[in-house]
C-alpha atoms as a PDB file:
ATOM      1  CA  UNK A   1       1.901 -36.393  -7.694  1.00  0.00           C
ATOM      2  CA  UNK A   2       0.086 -36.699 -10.839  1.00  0.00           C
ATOM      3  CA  UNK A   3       1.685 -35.397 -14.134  1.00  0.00           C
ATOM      4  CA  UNK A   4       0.108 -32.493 -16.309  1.00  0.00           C
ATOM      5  CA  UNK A   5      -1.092 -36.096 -18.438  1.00  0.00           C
ATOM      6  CA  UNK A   6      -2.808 -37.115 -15.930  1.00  0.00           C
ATOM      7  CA  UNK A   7      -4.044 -34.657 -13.759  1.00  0.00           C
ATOM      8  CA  UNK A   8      -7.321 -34.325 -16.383  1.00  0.00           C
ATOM      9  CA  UNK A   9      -8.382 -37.963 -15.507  1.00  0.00           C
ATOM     10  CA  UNK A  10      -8.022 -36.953 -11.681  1.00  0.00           C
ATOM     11  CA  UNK A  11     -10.246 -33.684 -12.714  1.00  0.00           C
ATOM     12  CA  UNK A  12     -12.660 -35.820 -14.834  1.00  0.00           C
ATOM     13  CA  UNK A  13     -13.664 -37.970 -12.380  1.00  0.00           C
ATOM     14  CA  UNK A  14     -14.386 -36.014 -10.504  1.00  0.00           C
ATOM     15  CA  UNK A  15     -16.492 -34.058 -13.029  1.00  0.00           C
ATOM     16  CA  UNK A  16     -14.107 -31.837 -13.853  1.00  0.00           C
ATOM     17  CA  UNK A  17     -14.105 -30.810 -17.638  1.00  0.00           C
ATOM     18  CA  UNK A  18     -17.471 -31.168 -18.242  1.00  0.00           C
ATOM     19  CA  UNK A  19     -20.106 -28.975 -19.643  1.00  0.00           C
ATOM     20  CA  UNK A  20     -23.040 -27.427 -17.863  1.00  0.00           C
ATOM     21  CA  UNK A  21     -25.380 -29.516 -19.624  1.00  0.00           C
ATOM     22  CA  UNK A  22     -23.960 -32.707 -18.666  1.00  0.00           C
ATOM     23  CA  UNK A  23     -23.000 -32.103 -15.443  1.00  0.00           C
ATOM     24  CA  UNK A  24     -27.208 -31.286 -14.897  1.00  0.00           C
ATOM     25  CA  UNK A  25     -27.321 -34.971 -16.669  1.00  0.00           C
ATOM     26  CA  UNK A  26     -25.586 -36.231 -14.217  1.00  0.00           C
ATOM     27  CA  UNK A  27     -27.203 -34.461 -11.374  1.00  0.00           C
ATOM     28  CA  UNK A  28     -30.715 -35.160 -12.571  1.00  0.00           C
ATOM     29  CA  UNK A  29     -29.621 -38.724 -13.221  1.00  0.00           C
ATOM     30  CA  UNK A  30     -28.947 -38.955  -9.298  1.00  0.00           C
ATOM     31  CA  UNK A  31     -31.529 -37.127  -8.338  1.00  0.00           C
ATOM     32  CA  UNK A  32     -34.073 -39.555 -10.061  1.00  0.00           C
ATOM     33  CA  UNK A  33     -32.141 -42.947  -9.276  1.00  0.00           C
ATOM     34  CA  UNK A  34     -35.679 -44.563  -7.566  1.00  0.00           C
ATOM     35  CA  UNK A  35     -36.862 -43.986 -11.116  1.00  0.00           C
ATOM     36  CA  UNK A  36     -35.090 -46.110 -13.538  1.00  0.00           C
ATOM     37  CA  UNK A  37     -36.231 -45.212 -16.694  1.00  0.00           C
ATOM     38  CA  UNK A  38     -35.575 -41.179 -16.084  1.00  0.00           C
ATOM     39  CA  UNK A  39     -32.319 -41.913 -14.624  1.00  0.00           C
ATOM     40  CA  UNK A  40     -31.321 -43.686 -17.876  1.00  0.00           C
ATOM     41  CA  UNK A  41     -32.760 -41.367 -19.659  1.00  0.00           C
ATOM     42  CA  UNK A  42     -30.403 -38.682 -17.874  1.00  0.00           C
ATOM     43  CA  UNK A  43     -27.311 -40.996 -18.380  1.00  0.00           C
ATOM     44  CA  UNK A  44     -28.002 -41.599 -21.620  1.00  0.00           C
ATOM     45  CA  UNK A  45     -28.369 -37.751 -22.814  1.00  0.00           C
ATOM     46  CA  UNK A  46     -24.798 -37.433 -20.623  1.00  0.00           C
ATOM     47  CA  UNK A  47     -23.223 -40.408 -22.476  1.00  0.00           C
ATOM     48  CA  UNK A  48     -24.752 -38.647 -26.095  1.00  0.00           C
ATOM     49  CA  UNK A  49     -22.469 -35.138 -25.141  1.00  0.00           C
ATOM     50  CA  UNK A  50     -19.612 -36.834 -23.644  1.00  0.00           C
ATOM     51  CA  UNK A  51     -19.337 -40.368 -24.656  1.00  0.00           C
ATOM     52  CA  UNK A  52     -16.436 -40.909 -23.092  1.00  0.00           C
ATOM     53  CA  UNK A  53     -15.734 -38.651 -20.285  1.00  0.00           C
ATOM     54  CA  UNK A  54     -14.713 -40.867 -17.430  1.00  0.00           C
ATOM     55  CA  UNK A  55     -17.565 -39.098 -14.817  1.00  0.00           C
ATOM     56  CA  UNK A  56     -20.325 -40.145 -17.229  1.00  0.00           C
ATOM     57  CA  UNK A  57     -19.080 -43.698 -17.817  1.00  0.00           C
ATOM     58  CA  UNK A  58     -18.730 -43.852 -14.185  1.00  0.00           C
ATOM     59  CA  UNK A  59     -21.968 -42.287 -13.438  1.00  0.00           C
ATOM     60  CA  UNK A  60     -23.366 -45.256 -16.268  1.00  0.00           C
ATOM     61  CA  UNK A  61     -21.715 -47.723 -14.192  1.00  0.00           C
ATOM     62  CA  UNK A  62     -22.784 -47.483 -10.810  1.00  0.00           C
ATOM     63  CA  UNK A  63     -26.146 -47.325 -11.845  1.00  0.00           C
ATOM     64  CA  UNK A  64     -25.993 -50.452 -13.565  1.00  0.00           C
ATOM     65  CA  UNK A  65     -24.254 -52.024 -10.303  1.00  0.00           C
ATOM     66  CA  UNK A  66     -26.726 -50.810  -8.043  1.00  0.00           C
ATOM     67  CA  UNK A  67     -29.605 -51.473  -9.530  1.00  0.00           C
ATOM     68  CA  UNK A  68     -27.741 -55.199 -10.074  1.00  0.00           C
ATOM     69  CA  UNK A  69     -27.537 -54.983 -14.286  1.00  0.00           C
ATOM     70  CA  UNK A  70     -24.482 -56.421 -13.620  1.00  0.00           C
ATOM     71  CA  UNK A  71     -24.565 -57.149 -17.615  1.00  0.00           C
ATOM     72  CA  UNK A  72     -25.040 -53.749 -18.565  1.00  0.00           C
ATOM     73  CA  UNK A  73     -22.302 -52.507 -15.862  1.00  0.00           C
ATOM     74  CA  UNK A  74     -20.155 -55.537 -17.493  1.00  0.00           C
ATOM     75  CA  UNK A  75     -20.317 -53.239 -20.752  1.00  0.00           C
ATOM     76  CA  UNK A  76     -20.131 -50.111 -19.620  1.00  0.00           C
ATOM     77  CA  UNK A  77     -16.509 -51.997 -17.982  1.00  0.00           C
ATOM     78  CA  UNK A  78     -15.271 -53.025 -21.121  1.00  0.00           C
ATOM     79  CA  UNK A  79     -15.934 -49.555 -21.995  1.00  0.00           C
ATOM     80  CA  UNK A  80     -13.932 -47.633 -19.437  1.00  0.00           C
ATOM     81  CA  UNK A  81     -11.061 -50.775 -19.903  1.00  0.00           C
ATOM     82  CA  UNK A  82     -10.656 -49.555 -23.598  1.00  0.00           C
ATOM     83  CA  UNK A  83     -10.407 -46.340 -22.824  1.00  0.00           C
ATOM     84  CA  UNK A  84      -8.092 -46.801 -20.001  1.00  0.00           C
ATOM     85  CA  UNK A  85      -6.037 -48.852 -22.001  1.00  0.00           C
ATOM     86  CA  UNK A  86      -6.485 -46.250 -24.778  1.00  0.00           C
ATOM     87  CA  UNK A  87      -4.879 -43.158 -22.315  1.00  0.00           C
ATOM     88  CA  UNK A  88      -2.001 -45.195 -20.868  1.00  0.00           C
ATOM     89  CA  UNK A  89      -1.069 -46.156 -24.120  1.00  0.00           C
ATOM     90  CA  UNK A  90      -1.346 -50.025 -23.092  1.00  0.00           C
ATOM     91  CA  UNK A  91      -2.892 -52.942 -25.456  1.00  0.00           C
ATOM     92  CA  UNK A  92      -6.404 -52.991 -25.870  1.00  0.00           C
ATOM     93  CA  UNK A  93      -6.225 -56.812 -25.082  1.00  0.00           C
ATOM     94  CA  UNK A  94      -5.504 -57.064 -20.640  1.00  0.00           C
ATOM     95  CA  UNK A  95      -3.670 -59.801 -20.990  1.00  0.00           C
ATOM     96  CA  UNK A  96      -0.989 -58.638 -23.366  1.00  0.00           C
ATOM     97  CA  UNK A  97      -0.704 -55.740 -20.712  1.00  0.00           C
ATOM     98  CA  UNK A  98       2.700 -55.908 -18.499  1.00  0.00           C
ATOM     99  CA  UNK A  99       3.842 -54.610 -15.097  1.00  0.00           C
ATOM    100  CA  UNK A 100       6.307 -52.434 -17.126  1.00  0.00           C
ATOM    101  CA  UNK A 101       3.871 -50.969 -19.475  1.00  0.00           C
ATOM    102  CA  UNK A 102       2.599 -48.474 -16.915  1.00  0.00           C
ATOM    103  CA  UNK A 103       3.258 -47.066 -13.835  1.00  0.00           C
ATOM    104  CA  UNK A 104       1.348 -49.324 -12.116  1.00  0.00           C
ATOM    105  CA  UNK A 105       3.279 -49.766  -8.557  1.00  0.00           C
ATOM    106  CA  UNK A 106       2.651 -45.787  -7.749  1.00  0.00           C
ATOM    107  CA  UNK A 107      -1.166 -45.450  -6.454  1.00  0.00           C
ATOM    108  CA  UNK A 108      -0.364 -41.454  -7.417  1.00  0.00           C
ATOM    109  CA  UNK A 109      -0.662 -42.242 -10.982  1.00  0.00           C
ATOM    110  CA  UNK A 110      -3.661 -41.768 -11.682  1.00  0.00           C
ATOM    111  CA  UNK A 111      -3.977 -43.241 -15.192  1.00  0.00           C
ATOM    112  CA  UNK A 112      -2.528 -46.763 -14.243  1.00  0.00           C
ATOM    113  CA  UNK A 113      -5.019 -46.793 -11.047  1.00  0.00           C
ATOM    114  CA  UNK A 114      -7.593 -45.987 -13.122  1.00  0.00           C
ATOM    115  CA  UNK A 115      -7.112 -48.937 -15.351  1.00  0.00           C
ATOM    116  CA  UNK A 116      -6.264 -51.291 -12.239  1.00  0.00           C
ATOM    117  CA  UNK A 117      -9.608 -50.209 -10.904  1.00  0.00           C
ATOM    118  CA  UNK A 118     -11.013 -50.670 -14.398  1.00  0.00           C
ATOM    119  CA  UNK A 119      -9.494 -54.164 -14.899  1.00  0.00           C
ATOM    120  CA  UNK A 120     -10.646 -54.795 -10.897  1.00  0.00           C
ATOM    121  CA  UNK A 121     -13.931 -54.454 -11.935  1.00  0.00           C
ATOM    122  CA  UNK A 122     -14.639 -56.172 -15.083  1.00  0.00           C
ATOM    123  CA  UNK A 123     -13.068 -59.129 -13.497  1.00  0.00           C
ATOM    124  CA  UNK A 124     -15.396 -58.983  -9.838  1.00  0.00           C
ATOM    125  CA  UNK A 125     -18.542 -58.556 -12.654  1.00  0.00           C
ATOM    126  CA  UNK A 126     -17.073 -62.071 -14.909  1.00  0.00           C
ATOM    127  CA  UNK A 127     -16.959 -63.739 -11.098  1.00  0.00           C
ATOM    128  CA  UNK A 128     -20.085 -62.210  -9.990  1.00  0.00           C
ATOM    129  CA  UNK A 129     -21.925 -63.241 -13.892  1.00  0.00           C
ATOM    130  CA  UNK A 130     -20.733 -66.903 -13.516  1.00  0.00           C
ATOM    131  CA  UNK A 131     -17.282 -65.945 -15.640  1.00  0.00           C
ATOM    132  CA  UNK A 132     -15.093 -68.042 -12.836  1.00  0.00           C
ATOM    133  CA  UNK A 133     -12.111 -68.730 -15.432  1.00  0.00           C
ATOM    134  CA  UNK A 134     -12.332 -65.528 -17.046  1.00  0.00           C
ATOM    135  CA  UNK A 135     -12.563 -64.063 -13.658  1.00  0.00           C
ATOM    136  CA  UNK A 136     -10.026 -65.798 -12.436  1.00  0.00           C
ATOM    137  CA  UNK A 137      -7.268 -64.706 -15.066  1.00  0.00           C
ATOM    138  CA  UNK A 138      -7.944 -60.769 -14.728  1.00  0.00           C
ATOM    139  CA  UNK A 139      -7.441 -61.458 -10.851  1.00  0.00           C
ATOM    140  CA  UNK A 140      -3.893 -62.917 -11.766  1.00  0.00           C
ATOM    141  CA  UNK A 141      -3.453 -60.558 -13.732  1.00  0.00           C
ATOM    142  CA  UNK A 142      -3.813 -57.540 -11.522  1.00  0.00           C
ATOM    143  CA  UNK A 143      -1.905 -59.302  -9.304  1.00  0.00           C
ATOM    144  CA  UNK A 144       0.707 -59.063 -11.523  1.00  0.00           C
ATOM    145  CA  UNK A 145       0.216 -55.296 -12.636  1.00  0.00           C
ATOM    146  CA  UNK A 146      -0.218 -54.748  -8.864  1.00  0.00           C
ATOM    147  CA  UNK A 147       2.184 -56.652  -6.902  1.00  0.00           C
ATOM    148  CA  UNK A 148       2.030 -55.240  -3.988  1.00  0.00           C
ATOM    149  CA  UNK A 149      -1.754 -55.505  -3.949  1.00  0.00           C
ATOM    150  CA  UNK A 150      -2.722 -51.560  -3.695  1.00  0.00           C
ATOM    151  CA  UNK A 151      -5.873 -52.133  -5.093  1.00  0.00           C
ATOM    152  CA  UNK A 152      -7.111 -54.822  -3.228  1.00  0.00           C
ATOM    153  CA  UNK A 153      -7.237 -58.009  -5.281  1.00  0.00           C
ATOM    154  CA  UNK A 154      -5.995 -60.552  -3.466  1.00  0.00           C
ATOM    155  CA  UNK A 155      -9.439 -60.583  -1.289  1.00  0.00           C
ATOM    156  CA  UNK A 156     -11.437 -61.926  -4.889  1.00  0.00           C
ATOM    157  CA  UNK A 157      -8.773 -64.530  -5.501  1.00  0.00           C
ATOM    158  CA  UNK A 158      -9.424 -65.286  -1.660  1.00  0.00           C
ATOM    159  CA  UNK A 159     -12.585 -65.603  -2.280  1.00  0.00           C
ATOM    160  CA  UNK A 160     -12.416 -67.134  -5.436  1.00  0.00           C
ATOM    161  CA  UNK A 161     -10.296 -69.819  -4.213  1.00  0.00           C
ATOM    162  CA  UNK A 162     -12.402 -70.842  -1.066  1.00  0.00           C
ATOM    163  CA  UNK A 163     -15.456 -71.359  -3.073  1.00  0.00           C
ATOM    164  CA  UNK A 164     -16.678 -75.044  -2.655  1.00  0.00           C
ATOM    165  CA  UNK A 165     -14.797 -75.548   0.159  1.00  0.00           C
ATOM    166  CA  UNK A 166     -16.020 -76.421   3.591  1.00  0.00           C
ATOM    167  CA  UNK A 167     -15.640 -73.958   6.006  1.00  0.00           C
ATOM    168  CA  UNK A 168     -13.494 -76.305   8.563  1.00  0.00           C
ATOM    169  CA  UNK A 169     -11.289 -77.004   4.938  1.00  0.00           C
END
């Protein structure tokens, strides 16, 4: 169950908490995704009202995946990272971050999931961008946030480790 501290994060993305105006941002951003420069022109007039609500970074970010700007998704990462490191109260550096710092082995908590998922991502887009060793050390490091693997990391370090390998290896 999430705490009253971190029920708004569940709410926010979600959409909760945000304003009429940039909820039709987002909406008009979706509705006009097969036209790229609208659709960032939506996000962007989100992002200007609520620069860091965690729907319209989100929103920023799957565009950028989808439409395979991994670079710009990359950013808009680092983004969400610092402000998920920011709300749990953790190190703005990852690696300084520790399994005790956060409730990390409850998937309820929302605020440590969030950054999991965060750190998750920003370390598939370093392996998907080339980044192997960078890549590499936010995998470990999830794994060591996330023991127990809740969030599914093990699978890139899988991945990560079969690469250049034959398949009869």
């Amino acid at each position: 169950m999430a705490t009253a501290d971190e029920s708004w994060l569940e709410v926010a993305c979600l959409g909760g908490g945000l304003t009429v105006e940039v909820e039709n941002y987002l909406r008009l951003a979706s509705l006009s995704y097969a036209e790229d420069d609208l659709a960032e022109s939506y996000l962007g007039r989100a992002m200007a009202v609520a620069p860091d609500h965690a729907a319209v970074l989100i929103g920023y970010y799957r565009f950028y995946f989808y439409k395979g700007r991994l670079l710009d998704a990359l950013g808009i990462a680092r983004r969400c990272l610092k402000k998920a490191a920011k709300d749990n109260g953790l190190s703005s550096d990852w690696r300084r971050v520790g399994c005790k710092d956060a409730n990390f082995g409850s998937y309820e908590a929302i605020l440590p999931r969030f950054y999991l998922f965060t750190l998750k991502a920003y370390g598939y887009l370093n392996l998907r961008l080339g980044c192997l060793a960078e890549g590499r050390e936010v995998i470990v490091k999830l794994l060591e946030l996330d023991p127990g693997d809740k969030i599914g990391s093990k699978v890139l370090l899988d991945v990560l480790e079969r690469m250049g390998k034959d398949d009869e290896d």
